[in-house]
PDB file of N, CA and C in Angstrom:
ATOM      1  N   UNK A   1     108.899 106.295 156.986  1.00  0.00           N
ATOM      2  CA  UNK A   1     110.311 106.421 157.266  1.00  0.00           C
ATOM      3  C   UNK A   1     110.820 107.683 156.569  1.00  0.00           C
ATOM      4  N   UNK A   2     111.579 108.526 157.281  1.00  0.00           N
ATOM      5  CA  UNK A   2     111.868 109.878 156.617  1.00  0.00           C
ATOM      6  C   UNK A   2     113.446 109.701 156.533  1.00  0.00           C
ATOM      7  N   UNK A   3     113.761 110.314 155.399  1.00  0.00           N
ATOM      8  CA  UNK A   3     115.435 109.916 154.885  1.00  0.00           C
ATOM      9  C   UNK A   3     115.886 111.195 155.584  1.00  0.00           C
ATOM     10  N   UNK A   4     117.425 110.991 155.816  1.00  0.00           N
ATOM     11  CA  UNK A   4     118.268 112.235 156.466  1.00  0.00           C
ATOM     12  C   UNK A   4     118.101 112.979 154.648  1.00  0.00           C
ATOM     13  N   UNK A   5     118.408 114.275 155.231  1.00  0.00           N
ATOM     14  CA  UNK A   5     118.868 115.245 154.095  1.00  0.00           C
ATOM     15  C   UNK A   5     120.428 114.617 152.991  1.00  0.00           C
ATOM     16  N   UNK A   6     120.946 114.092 153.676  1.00  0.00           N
ATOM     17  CA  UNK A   6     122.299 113.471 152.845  1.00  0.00           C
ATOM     18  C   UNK A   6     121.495 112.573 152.178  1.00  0.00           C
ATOM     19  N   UNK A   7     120.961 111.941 152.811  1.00  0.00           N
ATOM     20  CA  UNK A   7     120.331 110.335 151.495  1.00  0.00           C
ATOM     21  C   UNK A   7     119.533 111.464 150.838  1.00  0.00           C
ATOM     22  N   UNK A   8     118.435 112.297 151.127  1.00  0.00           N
ATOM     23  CA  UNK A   8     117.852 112.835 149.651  1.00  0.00           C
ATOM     24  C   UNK A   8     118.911 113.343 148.584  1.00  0.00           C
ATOM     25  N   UNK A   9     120.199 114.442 149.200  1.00  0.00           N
ATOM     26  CA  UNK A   9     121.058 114.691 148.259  1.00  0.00           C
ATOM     27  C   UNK A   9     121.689 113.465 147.186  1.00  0.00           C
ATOM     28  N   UNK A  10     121.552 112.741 148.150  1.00  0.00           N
ATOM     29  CA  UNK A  10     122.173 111.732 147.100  1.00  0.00           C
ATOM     30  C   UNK A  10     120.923 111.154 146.455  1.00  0.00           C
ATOM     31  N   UNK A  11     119.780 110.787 146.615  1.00  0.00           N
ATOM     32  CA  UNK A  11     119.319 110.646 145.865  1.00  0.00           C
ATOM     33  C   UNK A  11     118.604 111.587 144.458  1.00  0.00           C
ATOM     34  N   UNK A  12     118.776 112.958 144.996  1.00  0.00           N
ATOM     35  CA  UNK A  12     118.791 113.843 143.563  1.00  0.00           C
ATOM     36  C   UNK A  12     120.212 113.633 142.856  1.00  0.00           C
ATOM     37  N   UNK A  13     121.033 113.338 143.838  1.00  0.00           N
ATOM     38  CA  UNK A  13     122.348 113.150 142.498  1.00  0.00           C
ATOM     39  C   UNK A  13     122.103 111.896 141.381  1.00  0.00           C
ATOM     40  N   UNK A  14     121.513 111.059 142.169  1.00  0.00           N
ATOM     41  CA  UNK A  14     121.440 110.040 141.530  1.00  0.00           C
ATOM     42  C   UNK A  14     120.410 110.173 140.344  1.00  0.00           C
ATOM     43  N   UNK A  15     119.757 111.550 140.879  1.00  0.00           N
ATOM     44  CA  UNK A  15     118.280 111.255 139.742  1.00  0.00           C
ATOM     45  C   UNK A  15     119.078 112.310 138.570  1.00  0.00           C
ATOM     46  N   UNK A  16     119.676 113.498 138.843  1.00  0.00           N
ATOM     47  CA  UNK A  16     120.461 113.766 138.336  1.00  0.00           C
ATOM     48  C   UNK A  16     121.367 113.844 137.113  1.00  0.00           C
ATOM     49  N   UNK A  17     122.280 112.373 137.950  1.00  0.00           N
ATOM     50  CA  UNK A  17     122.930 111.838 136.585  1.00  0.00           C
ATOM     51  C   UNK A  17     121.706 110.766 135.719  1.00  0.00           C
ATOM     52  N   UNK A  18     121.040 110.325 135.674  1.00  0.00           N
ATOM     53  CA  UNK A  18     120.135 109.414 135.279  1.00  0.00           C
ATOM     54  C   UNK A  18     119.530 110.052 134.228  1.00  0.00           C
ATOM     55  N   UNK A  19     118.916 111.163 134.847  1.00  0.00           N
ATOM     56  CA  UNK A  19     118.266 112.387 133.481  1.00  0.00           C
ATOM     57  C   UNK A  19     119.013 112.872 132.323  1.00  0.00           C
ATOM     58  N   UNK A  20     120.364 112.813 133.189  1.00  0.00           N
ATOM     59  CA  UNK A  20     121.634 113.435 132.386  1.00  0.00           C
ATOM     60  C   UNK A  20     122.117 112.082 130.593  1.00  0.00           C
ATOM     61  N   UNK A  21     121.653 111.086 131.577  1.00  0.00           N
ATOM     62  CA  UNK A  21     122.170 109.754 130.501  1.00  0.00           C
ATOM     63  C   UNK A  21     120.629 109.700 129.965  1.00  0.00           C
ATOM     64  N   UNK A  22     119.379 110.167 130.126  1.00  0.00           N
ATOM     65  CA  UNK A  22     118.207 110.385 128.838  1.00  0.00           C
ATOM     66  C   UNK A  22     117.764 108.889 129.755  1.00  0.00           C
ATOM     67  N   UNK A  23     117.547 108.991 130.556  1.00  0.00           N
ATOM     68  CA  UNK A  23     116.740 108.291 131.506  1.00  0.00           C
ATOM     69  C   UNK A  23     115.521 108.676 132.220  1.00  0.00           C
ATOM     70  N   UNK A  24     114.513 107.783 132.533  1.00  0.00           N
ATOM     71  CA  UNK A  24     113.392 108.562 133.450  1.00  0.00           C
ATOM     72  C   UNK A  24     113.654 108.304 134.933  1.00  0.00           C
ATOM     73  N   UNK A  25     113.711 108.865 135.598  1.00  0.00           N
ATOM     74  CA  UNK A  25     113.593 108.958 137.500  1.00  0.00           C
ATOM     75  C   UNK A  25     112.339 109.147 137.889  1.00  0.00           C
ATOM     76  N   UNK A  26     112.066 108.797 139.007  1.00  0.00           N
ATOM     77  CA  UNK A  26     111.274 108.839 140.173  1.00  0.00           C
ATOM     78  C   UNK A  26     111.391 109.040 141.595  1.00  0.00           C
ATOM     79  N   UNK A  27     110.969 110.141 141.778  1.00  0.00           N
ATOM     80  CA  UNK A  27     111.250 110.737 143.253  1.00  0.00           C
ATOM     81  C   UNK A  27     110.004 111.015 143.912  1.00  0.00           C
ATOM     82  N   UNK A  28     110.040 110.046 144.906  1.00  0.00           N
ATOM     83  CA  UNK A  28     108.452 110.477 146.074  1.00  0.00           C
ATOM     84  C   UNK A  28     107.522 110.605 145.315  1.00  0.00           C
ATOM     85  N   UNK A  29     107.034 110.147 144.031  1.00  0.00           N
ATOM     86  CA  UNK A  29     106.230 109.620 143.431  1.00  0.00           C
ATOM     87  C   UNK A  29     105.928 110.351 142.248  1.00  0.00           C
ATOM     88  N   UNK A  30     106.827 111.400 142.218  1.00  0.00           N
ATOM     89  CA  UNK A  30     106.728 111.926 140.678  1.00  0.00           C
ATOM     90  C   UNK A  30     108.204 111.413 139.328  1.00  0.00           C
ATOM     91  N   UNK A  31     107.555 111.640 138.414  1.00  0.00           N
ATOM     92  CA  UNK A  31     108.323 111.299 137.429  1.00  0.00           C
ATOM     93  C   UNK A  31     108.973 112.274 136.760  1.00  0.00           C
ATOM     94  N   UNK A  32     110.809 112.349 136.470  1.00  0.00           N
ATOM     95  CA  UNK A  32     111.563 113.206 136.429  1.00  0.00           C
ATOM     96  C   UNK A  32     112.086 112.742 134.820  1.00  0.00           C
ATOM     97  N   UNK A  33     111.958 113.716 134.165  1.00  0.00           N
ATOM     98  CA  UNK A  33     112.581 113.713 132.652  1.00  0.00           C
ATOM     99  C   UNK A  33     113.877 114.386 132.410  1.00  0.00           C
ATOM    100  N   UNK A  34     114.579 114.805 130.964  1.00  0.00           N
ATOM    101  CA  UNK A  34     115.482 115.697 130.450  1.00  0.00           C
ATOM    102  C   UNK A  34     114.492 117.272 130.992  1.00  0.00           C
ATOM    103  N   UNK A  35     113.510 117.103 130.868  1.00  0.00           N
ATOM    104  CA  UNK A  35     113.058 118.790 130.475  1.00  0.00           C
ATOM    105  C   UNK A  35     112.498 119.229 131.895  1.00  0.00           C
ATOM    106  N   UNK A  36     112.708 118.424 133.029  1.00  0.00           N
ATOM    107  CA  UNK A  36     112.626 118.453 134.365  1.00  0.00           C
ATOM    108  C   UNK A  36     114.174 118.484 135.386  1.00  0.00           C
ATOM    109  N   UNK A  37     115.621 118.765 134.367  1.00  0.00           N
ATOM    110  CA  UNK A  37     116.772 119.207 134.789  1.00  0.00           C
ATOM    111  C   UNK A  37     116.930 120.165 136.072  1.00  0.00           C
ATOM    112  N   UNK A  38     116.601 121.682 135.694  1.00  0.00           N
ATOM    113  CA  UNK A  38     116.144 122.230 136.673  1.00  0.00           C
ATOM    114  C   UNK A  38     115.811 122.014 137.912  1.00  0.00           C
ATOM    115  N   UNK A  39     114.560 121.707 137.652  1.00  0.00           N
ATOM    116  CA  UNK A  39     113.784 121.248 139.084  1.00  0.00           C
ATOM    117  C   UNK A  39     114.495 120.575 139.510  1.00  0.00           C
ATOM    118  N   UNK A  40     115.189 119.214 139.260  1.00  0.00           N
ATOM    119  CA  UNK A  40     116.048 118.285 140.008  1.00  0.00           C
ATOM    120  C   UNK A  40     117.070 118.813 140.705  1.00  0.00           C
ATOM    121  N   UNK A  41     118.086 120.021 139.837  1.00  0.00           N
ATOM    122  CA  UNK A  41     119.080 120.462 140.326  1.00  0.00           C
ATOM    123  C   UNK A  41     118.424 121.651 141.331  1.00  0.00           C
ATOM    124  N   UNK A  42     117.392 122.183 141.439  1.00  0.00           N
ATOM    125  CA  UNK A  42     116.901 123.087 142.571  1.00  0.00           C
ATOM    126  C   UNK A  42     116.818 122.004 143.537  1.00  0.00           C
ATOM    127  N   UNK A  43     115.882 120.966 143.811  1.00  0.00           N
ATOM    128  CA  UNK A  43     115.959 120.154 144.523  1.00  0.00           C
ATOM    129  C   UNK A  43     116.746 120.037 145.084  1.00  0.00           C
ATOM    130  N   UNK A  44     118.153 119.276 144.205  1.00  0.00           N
ATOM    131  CA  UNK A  44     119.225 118.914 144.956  1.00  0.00           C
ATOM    132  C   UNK A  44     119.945 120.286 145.483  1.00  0.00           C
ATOM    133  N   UNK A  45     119.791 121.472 145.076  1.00  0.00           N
ATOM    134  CA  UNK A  45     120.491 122.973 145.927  1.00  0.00           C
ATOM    135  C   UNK A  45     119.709 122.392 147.233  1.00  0.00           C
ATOM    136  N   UNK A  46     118.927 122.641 147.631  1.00  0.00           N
ATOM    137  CA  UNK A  46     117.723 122.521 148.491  1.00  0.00           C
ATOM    138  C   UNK A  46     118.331 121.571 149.911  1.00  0.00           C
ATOM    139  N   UNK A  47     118.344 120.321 148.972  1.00  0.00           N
ATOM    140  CA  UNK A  47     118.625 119.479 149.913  1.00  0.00           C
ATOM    141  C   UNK A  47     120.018 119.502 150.620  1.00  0.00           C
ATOM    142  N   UNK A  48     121.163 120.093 149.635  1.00  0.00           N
ATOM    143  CA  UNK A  48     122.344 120.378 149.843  1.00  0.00           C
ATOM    144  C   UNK A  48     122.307 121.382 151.479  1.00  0.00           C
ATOM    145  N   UNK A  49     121.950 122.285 151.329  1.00  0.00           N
ATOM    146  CA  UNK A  49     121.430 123.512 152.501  1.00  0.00           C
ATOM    147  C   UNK A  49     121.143 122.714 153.820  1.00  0.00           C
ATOM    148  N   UNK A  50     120.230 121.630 153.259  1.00  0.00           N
ATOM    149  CA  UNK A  50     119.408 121.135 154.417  1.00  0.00           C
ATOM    150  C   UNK A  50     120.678 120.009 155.426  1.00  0.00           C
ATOM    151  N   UNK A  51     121.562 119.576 154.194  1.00  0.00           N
ATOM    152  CA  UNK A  51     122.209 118.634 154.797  1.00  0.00           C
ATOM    153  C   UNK A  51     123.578 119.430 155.611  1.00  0.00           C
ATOM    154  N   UNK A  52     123.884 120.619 155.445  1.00  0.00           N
ATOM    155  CA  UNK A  52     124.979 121.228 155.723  1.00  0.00           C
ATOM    156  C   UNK A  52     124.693 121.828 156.951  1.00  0.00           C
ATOM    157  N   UNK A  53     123.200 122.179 157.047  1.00  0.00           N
ATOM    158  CA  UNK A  53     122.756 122.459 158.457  1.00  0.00           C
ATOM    159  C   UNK A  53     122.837 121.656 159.210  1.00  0.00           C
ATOM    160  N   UNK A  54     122.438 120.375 159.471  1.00  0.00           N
ATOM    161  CA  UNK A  54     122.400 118.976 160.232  1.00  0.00           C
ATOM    162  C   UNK A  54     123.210 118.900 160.212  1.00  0.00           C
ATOM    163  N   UNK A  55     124.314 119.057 159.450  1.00  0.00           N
ATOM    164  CA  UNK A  55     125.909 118.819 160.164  1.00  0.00           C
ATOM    165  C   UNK A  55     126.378 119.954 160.955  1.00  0.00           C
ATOM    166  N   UNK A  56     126.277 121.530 160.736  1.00  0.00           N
ATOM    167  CA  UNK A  56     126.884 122.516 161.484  1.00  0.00           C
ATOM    168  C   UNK A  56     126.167 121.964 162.573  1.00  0.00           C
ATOM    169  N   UNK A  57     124.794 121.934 162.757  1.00  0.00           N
ATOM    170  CA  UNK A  57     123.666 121.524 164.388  1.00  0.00           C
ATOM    171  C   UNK A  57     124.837 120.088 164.979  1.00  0.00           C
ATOM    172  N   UNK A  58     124.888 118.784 164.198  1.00  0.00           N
ATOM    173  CA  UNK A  58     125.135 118.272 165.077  1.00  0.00           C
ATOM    174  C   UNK A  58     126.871 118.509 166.053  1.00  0.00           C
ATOM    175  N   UNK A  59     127.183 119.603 164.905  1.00  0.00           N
ATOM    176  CA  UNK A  59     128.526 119.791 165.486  1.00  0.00           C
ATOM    177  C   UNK A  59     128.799 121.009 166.441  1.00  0.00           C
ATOM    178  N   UNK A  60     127.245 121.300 166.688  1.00  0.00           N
ATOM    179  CA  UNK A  60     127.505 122.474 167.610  1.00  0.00           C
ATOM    180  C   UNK A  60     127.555 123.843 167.032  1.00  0.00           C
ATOM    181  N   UNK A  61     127.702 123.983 165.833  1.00  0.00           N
ATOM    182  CA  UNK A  61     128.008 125.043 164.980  1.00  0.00           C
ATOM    183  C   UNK A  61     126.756 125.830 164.409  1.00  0.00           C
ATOM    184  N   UNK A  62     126.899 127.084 164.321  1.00  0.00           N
ATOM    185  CA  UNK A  62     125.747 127.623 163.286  1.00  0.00           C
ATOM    186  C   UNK A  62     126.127 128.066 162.272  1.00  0.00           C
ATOM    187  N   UNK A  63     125.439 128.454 161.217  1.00  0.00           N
ATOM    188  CA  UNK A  63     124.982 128.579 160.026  1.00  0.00           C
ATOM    189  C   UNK A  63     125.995 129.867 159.748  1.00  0.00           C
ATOM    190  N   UNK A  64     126.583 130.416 158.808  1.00  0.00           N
ATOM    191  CA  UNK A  64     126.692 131.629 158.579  1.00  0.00           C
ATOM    192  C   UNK A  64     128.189 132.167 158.117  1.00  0.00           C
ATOM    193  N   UNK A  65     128.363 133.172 158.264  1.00  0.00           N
ATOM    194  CA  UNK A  65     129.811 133.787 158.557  1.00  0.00           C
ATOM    195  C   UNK A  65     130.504 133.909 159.935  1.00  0.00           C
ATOM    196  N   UNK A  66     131.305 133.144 160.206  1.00  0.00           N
ATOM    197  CA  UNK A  66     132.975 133.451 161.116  1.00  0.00           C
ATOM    198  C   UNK A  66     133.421 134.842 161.230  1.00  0.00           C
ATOM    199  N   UNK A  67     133.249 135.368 162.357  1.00  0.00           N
ATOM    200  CA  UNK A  67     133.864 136.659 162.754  1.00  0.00           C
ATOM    201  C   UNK A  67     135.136 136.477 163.553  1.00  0.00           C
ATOM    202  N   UNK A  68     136.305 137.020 163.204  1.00  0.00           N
ATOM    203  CA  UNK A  68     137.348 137.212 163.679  1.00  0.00           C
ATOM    204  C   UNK A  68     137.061 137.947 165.241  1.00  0.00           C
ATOM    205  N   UNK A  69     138.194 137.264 166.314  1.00  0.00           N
ATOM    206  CA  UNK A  69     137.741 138.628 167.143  1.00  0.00           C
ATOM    207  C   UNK A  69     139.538 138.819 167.391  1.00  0.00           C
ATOM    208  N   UNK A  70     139.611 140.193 167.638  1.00  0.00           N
ATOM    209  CA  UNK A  70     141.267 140.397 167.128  1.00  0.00           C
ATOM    210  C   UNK A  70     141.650 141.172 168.662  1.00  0.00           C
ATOM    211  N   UNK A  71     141.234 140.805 169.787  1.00  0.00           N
ATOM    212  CA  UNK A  71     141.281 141.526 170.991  1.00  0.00           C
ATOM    213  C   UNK A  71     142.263 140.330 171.822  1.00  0.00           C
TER     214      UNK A  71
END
């Protein structure tokens, strides 16, 4: 079963704050510490991207900068 990009974001948020309170996480089968911050928050950049695309796609929209047209 493959999660949408929003459930992974949320689940790095979740791993996230967890690390943040000196907790251990687990994601897709690795184990996430304090000194594994980073990586989590690249992750969650990552997944963020991924989920903002699937929404511009399902809305018809692409990716990018808005050009004015002034004609």
């Amino acid at each position: 079963m493959s999660k949408t990009a929003q459930a992974m974001v949320d689940l790095y948020i979740e791993a996230e704050i967890d690390v943040l309170a000196g907790k251990t996480t687990v994601i897709n089968g690795r184990q996430f510490t304090a000194e594994n911050l980073q990586e989590i928050r690249a992750g969650r950049q990552e997944w963020e991207r991924r989920a903002t695309a699937e929404t511009l796609k399902a809305a018809g929209k692409r990716p990018g900068p808005a050009y004015a047209n002034f004609n």
